[in-house]
C-alpha atoms as a PDB file:
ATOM      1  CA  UNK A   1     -13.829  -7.734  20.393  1.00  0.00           C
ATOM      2  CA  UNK A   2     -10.794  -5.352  21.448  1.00  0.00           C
ATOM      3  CA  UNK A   3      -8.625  -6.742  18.910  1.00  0.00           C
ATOM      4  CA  UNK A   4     -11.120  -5.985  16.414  1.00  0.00           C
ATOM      5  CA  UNK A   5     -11.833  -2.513  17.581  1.00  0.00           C
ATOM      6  CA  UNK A   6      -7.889  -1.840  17.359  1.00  0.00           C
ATOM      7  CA  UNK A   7      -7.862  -2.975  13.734  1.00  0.00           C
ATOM      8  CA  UNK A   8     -10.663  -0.768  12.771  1.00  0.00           C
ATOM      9  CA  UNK A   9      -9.178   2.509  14.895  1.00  0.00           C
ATOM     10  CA  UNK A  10      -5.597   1.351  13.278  1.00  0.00           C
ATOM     11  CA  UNK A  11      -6.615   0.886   9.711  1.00  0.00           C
ATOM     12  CA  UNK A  12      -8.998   4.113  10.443  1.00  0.00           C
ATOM     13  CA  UNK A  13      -6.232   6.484  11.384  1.00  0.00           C
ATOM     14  CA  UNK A  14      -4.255   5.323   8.052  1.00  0.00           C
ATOM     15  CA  UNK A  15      -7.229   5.801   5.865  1.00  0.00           C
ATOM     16  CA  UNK A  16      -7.661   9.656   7.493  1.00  0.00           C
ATOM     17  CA  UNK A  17      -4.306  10.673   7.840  1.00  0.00           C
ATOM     18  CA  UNK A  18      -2.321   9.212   4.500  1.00  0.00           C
ATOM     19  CA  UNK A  19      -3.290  10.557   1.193  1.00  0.00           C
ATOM     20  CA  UNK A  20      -2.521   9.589  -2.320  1.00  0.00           C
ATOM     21  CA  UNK A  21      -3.707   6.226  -2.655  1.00  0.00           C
ATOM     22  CA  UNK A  22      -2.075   2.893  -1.796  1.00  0.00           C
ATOM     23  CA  UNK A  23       1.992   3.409  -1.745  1.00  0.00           C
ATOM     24  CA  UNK A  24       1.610   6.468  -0.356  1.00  0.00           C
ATOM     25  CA  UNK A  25      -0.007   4.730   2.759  1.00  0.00           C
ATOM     26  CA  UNK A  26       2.677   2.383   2.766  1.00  0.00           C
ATOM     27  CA  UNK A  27       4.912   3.961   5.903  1.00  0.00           C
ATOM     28  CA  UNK A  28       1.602   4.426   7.272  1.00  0.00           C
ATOM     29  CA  UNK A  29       0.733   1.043   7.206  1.00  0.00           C
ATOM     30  CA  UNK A  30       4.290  -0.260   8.460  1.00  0.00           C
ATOM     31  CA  UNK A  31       4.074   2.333  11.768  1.00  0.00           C
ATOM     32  CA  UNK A  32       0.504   1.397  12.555  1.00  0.00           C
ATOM     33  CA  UNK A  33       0.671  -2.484  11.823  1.00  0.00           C
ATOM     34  CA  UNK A  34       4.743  -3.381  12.447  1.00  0.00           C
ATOM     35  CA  UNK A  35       5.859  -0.837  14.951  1.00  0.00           C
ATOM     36  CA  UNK A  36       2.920   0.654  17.086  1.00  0.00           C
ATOM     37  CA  UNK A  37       1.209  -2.581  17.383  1.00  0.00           C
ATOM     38  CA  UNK A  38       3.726  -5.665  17.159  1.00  0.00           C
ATOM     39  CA  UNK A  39       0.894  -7.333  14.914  1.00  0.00           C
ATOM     40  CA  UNK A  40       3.325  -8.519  11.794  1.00  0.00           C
ATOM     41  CA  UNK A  41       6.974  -8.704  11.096  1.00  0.00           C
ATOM     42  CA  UNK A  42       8.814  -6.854   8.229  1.00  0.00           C
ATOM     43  CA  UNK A  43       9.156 -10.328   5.985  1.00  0.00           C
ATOM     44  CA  UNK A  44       5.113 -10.580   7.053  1.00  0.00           C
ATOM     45  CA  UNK A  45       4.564  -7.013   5.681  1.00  0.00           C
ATOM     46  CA  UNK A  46       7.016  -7.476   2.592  1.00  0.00           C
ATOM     47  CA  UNK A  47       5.045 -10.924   1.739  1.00  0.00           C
ATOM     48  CA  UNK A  48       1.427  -9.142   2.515  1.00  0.00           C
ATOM     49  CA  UNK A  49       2.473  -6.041  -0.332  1.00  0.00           C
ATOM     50  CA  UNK A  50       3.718  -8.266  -2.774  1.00  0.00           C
ATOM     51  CA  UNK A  51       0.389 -10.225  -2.562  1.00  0.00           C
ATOM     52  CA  UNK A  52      -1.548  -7.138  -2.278  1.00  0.00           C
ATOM     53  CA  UNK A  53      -0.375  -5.643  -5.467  1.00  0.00           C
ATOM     54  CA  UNK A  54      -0.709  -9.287  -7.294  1.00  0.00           C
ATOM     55  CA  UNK A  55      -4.766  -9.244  -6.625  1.00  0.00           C
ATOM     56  CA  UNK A  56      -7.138  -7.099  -8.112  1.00  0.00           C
ATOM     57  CA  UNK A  57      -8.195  -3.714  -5.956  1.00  0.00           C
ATOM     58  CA  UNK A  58      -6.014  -0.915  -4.154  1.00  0.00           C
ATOM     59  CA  UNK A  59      -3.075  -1.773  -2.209  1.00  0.00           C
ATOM     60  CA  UNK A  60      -4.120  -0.219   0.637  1.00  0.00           C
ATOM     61  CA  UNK A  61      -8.059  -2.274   1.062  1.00  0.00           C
ATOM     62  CA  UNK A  62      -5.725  -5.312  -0.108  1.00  0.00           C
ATOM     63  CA  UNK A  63      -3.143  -4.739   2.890  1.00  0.00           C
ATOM     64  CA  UNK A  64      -5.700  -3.868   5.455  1.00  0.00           C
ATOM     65  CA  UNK A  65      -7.652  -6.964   4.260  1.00  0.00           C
ATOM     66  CA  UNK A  66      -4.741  -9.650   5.012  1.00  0.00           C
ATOM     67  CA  UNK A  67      -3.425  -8.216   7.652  1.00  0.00           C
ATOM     68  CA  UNK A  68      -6.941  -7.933   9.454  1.00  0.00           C
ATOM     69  CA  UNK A  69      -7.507 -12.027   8.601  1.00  0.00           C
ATOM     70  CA  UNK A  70      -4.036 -12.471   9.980  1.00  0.00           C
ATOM     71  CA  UNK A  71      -4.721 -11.009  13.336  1.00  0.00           C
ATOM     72  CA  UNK A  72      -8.200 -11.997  14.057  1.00  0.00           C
ATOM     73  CA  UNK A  73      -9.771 -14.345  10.551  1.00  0.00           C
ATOM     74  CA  UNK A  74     -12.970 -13.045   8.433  1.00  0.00           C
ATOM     75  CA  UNK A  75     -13.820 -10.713  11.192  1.00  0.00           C
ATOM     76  CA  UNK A  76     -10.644  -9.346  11.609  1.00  0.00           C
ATOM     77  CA  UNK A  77     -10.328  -8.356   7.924  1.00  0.00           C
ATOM     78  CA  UNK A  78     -14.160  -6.745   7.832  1.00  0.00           C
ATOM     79  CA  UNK A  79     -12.993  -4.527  10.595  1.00  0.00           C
ATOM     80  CA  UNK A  80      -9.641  -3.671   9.236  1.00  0.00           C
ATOM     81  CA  UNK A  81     -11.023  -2.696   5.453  1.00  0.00           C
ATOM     82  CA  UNK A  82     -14.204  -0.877   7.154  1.00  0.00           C
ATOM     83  CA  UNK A  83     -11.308   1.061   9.099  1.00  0.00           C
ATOM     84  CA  UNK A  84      -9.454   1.876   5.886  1.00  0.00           C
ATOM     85  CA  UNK A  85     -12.470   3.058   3.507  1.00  0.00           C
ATOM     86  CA  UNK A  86     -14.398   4.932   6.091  1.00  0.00           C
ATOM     87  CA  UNK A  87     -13.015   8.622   5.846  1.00  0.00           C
ATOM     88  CA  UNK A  88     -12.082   8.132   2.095  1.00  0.00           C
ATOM     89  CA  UNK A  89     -16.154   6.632   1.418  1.00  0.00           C
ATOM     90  CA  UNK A  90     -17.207   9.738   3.970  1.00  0.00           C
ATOM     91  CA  UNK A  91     -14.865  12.619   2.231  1.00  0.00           C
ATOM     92  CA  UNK A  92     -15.941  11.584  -1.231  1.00  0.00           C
ATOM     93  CA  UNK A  93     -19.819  11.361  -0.225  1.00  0.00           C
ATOM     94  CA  UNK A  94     -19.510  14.763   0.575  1.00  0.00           C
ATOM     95  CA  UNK A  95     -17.045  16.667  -1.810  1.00  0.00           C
ATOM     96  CA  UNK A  96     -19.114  15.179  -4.374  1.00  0.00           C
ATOM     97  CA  UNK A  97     -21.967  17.173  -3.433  1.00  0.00           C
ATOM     98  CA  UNK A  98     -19.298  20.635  -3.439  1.00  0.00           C
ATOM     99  CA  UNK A  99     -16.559  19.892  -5.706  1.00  0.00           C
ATOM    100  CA  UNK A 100     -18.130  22.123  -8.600  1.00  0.00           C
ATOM    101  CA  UNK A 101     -18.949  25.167  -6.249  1.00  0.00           C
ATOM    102  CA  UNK A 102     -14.858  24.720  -5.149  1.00  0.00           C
ATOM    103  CA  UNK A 103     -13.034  23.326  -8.236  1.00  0.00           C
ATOM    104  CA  UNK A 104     -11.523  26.648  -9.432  1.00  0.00           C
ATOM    105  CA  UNK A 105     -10.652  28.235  -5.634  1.00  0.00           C
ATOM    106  CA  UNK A 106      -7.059  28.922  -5.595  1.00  0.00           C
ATOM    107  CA  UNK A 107      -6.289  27.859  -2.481  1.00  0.00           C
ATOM    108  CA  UNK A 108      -7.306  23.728  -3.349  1.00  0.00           C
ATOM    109  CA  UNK A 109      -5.613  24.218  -6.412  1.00  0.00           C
ATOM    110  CA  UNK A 110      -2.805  25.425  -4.171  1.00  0.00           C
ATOM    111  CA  UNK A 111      -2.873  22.726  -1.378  1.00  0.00           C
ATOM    112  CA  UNK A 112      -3.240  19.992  -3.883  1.00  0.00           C
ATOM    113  CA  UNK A 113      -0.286  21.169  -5.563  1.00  0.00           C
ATOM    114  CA  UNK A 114       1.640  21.296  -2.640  1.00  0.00           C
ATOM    115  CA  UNK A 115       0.849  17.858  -1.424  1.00  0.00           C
ATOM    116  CA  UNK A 116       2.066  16.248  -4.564  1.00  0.00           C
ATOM    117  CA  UNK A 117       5.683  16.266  -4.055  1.00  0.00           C
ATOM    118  CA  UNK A 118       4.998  14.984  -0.624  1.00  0.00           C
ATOM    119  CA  UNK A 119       3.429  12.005  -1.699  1.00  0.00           C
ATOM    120  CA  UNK A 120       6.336  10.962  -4.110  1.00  0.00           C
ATOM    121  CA  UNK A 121       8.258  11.207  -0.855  1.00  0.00           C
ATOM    122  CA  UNK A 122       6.354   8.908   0.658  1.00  0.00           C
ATOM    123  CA  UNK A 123       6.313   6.397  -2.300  1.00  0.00           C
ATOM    124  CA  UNK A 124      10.215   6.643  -2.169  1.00  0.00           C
ATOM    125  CA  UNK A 125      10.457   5.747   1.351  1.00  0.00           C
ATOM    126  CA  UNK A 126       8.205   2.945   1.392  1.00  0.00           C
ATOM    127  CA  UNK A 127      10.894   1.659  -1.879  1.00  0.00           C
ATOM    128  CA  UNK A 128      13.792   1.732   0.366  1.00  0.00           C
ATOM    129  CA  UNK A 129      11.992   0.231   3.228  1.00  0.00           C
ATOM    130  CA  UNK A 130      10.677  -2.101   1.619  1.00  0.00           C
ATOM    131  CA  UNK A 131      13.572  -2.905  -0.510  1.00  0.00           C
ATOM    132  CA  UNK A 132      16.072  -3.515   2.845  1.00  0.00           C
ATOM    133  CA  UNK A 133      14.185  -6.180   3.446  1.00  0.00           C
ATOM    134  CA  UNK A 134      13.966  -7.689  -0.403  1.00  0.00           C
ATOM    135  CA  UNK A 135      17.041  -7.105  -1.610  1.00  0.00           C
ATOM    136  CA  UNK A 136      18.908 -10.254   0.542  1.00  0.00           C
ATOM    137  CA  UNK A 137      21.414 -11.300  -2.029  1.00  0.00           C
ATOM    138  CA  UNK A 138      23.193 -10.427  -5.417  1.00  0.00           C
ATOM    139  CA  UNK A 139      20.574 -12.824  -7.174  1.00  0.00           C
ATOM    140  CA  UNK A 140      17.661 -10.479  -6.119  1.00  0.00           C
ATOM    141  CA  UNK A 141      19.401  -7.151  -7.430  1.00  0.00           C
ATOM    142  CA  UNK A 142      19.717  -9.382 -10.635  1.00  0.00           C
ATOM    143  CA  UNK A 143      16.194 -10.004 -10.849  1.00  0.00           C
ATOM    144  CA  UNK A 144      15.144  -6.249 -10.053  1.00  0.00           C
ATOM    145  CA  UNK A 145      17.831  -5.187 -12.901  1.00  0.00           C
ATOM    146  CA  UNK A 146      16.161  -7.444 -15.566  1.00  0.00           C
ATOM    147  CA  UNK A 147      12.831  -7.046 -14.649  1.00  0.00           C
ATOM    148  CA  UNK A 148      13.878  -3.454 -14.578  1.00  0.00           C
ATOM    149  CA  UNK A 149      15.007  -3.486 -17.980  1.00  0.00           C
ATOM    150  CA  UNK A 150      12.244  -5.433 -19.474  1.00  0.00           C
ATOM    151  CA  UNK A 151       9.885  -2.311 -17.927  1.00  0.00           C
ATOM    152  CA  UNK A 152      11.870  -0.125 -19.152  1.00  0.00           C
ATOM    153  CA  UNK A 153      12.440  -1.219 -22.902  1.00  0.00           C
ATOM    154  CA  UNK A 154       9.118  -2.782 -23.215  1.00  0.00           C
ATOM    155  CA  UNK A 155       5.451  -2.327 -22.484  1.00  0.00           C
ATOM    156  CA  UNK A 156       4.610  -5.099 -20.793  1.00  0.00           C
ATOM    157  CA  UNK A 157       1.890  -6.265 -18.669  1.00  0.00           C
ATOM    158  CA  UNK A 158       1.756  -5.871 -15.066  1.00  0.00           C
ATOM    159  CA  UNK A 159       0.752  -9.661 -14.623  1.00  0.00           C
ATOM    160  CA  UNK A 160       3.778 -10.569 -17.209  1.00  0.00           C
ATOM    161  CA  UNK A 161       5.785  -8.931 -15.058  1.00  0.00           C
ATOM    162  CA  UNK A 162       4.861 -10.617 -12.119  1.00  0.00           C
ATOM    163  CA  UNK A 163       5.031 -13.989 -13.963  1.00  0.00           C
ATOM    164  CA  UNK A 164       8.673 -13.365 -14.931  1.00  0.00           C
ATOM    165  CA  UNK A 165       9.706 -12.318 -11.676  1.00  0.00           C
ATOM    166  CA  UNK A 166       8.591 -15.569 -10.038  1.00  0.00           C
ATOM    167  CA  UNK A 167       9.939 -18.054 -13.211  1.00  0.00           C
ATOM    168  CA  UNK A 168      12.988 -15.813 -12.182  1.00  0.00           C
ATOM    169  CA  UNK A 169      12.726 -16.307  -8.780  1.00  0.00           C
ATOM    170  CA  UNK A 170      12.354 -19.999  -9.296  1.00  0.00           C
ATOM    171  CA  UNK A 171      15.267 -20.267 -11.487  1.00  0.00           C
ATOM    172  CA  UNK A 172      17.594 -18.428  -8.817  1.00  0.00           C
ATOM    173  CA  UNK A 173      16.707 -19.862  -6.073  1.00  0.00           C
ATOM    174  CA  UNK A 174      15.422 -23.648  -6.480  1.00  0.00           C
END
């Protein structure tokens, strides 16, 4: 039961304290789940983010979700999402009811607009974390640079994407 209790209060404090959805919550994620608590390693937490952003919901309830069944099973992931969604469920429950009294104040127009550069901070230090650990070889910048271009000239799918990647992957290194 203390393992589960940890999970929640982990997956709790990155739900409160990170804002701007999934990759913002990212470095969050890696100092409550890699550094703090020992319970993954970086290839774990690479692997778990990849797979979180290949099935369907947020990246954030996704990452909390396999990490929690990797610690502790069914129970372990319960506790982990529950610690995740519970200030976000909370905060929404109740600026729903006062959003339209608040919407024009100057000073949440203000902090809102202050907090967006922060979170493209965050998303661009999750990328180079993450990608330290990705990028192993020349054949993996390859794959990023074509898979790059293909976004880039193209509007492709998201689950395209992902298919080419992983035909790429296979071709490089089978």
């Amino acid at each position: 039961m203390e393992i589960l209790i940890k999970l929640f209060w982990a997956f709790l404090k990155i739900g409160t304290f990170s804002f701007g959805g999934g990759y913002a919550m990212l470095p969050f994620i890696q100092k409550e789940v890699l550094e703090s608590n020992g319970w993954i390693s970086m290839s774990e937490f690479t692997d778990i983010i990849g797979i979180s952003q290949m099935t369907p919901g947020p990246v954030a309830i996704n990452s909390a979700t396999f990490v929690g069944y990797k610690i502790d099973g069914v129970l372990g992931s319960i506790f982990a999402t529950l610690g995740v969604v519970t200030t976000s469920f909370i905060l929404v429950t109740i600026i729903s009811k006062i959003l339209n009294k608040f919407k024009e104040s100057e000073v949440i127009k203000g902090a809102l607009l202050g907090m967006r550069p922060v979170l493209i901070a965050l998303i661009i230090y999750a990328f180079i974390d993450l990608a330290k650990e990705a990028y192993i070889d020349l054949k993996s910048i390859i794959i990023t640079l074509i898979i790059g271009v293909i976004l880039l000239s193209k509007k492709v799918h998201p689950i395209l994407v992902i298919v080419i990647a992983a035909v790429l992957g296979l071709i490089f290194y089978l």
